[in-house]
C-alpha atoms as a PDB file:
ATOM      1  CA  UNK A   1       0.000   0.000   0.000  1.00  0.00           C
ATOM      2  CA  UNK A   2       1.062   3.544  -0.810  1.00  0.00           C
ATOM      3  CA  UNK A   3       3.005   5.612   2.437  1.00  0.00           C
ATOM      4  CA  UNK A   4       0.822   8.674   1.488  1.00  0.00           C
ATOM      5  CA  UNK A   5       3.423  10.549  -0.500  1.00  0.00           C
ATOM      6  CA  UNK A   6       1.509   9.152  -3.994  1.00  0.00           C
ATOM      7  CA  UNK A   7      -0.606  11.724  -5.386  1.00  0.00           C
ATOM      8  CA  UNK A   8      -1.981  11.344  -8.922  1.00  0.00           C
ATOM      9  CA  UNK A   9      -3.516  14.057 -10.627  1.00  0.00           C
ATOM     10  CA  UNK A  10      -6.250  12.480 -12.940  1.00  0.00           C
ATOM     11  CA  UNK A  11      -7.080  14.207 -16.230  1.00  0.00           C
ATOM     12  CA  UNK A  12     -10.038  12.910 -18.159  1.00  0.00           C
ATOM     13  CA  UNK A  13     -13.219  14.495 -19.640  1.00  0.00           C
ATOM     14  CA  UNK A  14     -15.475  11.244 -19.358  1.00  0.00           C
ATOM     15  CA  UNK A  15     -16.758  12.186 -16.255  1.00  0.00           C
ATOM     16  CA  UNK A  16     -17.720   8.418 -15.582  1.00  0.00           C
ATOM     17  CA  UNK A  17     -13.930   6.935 -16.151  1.00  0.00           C
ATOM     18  CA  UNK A  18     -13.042   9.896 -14.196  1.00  0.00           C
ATOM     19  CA  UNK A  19     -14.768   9.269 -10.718  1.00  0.00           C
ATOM     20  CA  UNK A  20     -14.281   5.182 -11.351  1.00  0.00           C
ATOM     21  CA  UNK A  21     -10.535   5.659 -11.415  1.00  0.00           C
ATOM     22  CA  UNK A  22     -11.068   8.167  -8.133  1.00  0.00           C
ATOM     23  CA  UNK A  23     -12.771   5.977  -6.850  1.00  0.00           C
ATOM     24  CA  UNK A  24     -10.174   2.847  -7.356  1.00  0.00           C
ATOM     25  CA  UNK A  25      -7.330   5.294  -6.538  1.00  0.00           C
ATOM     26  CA  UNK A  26      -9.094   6.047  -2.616  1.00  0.00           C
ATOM     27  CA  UNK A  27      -9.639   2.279  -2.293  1.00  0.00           C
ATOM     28  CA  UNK A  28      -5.688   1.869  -2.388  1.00  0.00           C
ATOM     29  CA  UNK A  29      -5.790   4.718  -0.799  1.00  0.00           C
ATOM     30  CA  UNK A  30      -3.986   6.987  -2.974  1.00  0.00           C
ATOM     31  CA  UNK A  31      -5.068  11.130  -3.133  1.00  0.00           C
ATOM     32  CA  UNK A  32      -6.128  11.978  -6.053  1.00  0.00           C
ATOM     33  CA  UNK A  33      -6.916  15.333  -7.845  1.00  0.00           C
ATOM     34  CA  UNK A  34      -8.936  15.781 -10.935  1.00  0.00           C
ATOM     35  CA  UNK A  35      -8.980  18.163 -14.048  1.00  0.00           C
ATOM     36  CA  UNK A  36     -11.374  17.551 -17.009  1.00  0.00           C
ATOM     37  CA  UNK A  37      -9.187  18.609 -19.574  1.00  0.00           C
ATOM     38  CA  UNK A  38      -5.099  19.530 -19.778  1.00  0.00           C
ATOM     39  CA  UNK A  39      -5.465  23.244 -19.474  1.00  0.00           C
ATOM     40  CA  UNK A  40      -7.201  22.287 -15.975  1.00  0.00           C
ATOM     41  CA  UNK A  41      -4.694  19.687 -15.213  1.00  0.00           C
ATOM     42  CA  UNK A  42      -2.040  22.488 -16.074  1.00  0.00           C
ATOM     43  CA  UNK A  43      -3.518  24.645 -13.543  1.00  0.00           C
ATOM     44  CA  UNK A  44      -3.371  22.445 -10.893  1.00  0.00           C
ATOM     45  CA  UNK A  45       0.167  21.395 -11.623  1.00  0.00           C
ATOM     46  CA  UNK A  46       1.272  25.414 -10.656  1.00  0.00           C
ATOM     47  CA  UNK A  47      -0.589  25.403  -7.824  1.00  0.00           C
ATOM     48  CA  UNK A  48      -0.474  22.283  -6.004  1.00  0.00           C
ATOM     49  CA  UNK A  49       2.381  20.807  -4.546  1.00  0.00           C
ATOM     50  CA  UNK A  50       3.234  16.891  -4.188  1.00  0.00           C
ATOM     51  CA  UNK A  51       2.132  15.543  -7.514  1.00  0.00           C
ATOM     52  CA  UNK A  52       3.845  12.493  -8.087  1.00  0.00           C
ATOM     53  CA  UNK A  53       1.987  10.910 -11.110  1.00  0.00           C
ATOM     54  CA  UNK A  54      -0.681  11.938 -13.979  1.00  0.00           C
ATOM     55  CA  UNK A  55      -2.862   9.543 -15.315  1.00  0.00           C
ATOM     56  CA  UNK A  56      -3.309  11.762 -18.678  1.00  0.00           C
ATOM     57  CA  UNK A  57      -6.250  10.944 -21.507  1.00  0.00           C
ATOM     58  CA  UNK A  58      -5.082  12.043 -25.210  1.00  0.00           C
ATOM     59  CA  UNK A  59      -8.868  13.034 -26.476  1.00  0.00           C
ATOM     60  CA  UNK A  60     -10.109  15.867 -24.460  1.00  0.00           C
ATOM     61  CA  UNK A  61     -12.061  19.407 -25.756  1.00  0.00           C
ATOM     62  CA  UNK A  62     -10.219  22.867 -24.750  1.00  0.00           C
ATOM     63  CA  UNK A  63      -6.414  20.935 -24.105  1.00  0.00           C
ATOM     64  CA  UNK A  64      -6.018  17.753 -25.294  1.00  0.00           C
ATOM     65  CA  UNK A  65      -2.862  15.472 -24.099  1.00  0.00           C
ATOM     66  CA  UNK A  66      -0.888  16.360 -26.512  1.00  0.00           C
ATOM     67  CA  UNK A  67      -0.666  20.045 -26.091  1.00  0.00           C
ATOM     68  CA  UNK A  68      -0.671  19.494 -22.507  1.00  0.00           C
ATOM     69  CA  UNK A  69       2.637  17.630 -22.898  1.00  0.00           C
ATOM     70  CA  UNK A  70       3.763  19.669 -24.966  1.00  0.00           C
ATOM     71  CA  UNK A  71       3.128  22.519 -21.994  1.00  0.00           C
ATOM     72  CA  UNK A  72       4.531  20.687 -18.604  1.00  0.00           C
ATOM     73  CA  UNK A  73       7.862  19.675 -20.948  1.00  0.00           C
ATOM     74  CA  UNK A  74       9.442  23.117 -19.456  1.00  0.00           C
ATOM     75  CA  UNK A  75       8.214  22.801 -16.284  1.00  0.00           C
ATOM     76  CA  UNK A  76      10.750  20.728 -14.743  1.00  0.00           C
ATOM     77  CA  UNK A  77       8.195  18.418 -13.697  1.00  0.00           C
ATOM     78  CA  UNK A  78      10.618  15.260 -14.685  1.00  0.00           C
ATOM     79  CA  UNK A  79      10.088  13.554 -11.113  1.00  0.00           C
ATOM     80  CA  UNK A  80       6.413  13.107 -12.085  1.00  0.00           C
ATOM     81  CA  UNK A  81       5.554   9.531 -13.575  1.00  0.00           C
ATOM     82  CA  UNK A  82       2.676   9.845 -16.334  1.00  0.00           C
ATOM     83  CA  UNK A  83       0.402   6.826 -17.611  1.00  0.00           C
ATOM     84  CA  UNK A  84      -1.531   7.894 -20.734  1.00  0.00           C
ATOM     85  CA  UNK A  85      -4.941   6.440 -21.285  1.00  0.00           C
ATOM     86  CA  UNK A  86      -6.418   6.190 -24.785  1.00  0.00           C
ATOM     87  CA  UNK A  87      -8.494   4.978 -27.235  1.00  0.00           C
ATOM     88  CA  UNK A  88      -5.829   5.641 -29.722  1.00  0.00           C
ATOM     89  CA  UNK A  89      -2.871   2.568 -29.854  1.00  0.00           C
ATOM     90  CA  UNK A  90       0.443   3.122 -28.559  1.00  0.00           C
ATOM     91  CA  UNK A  91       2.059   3.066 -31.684  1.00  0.00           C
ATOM     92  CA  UNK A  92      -0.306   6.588 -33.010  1.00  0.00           C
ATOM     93  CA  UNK A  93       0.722   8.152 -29.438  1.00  0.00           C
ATOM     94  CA  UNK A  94       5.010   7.313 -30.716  1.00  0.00           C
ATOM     95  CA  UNK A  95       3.864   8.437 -33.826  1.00  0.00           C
ATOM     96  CA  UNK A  96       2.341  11.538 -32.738  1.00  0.00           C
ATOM     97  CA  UNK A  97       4.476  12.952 -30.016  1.00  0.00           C
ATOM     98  CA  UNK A  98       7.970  11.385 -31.930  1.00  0.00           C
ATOM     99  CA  UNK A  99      10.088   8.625 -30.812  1.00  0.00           C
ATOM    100  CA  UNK A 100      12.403  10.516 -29.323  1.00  0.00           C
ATOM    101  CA  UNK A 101      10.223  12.927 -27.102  1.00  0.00           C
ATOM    102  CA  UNK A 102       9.117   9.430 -25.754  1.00  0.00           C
ATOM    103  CA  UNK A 103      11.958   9.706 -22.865  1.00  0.00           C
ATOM    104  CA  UNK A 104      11.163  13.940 -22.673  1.00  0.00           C
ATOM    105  CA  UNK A 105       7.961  12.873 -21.048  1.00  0.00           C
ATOM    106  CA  UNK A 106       8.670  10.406 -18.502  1.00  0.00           C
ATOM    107  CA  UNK A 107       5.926   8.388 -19.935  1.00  0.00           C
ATOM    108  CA  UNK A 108       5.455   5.008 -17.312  1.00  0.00           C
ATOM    109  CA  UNK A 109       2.617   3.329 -19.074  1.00  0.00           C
ATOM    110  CA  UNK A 110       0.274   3.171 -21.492  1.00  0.00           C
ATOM    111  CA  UNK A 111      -3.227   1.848 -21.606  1.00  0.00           C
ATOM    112  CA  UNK A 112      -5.485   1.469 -24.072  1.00  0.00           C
ATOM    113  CA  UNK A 113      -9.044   1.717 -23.366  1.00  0.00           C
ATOM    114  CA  UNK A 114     -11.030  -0.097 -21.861  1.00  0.00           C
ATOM    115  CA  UNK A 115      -8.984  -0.909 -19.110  1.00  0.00           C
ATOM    116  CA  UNK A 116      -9.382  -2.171 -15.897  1.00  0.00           C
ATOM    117  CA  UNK A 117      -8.515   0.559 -13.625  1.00  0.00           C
ATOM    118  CA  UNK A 118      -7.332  -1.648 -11.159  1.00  0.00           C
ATOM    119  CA  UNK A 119      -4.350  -2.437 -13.686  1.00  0.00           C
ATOM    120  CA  UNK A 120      -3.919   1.767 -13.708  1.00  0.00           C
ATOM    121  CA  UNK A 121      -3.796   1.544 -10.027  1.00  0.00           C
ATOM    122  CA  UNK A 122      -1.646  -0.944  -9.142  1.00  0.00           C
ATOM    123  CA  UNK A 123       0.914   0.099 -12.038  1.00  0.00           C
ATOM    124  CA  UNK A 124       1.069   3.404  -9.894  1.00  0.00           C
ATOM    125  CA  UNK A 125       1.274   1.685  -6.772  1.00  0.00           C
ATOM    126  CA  UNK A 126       4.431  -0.619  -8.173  1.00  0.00           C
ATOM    127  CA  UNK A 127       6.528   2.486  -9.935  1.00  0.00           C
END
């Protein structure tokens, strides 16, 4: 079980996959934070201290993923661990964001959805 230092900052517009992967987070109990899109999640990542992973949905209105990578790559945030969740494959995301901006991001995990949460969680929990 997490020592209460984990703190994931949860960006995702579904409202639904949102609160479930709250929701999973608290039963491990892991704090979590939540921003419906990346210029939210951006936000939150000035103001709030202690973040130590982002689970980060690509497909989002106002900032999608991308852009908000593109954003926290200056700053110095490279002590956070992010997992992206997406509809899109893996291989689009390399494809998208180049292969060697990959490492930039400190990218832990990928998961395609659906995905069981529980696999989210306990990917956090074991980093």
């Amino acid at each position: 079980m997490p020592d209460g230092s984990t703190k994931v900052l949860i960006v995702e517009d579904d409202k639904f996959s949102q609160m479930l992967l709250f929701q999973v987070l608290a039963s491990y109990n892991i704090d979590s934070l939540l921003a419906s899109n990346g210029q939210e999640a951006l936000n939150i990542l000035k103001s709030e201290v202690g973040i130590t992973h982002i689970a980060l949905d690509l497909n989002m209105p106002v900032m999608d993923g991308y852009e908000f990578l593109k954003n926290i790559e200056n700053m110095q945030k490279e002590n956070v661990k992010i997992y992206i969740t997406s509809c899109n494959g893996r291989e689009s995301f390399i494809e998208s964001i180049g292969e060697s901006n990959n490492s930039n991001f400190n990218i832990s995990g990928y998961f395609m959805k659906p995905f069981a949460m529980t696999e989210l969680a306990e990917a956090i929990i074991n980093d």
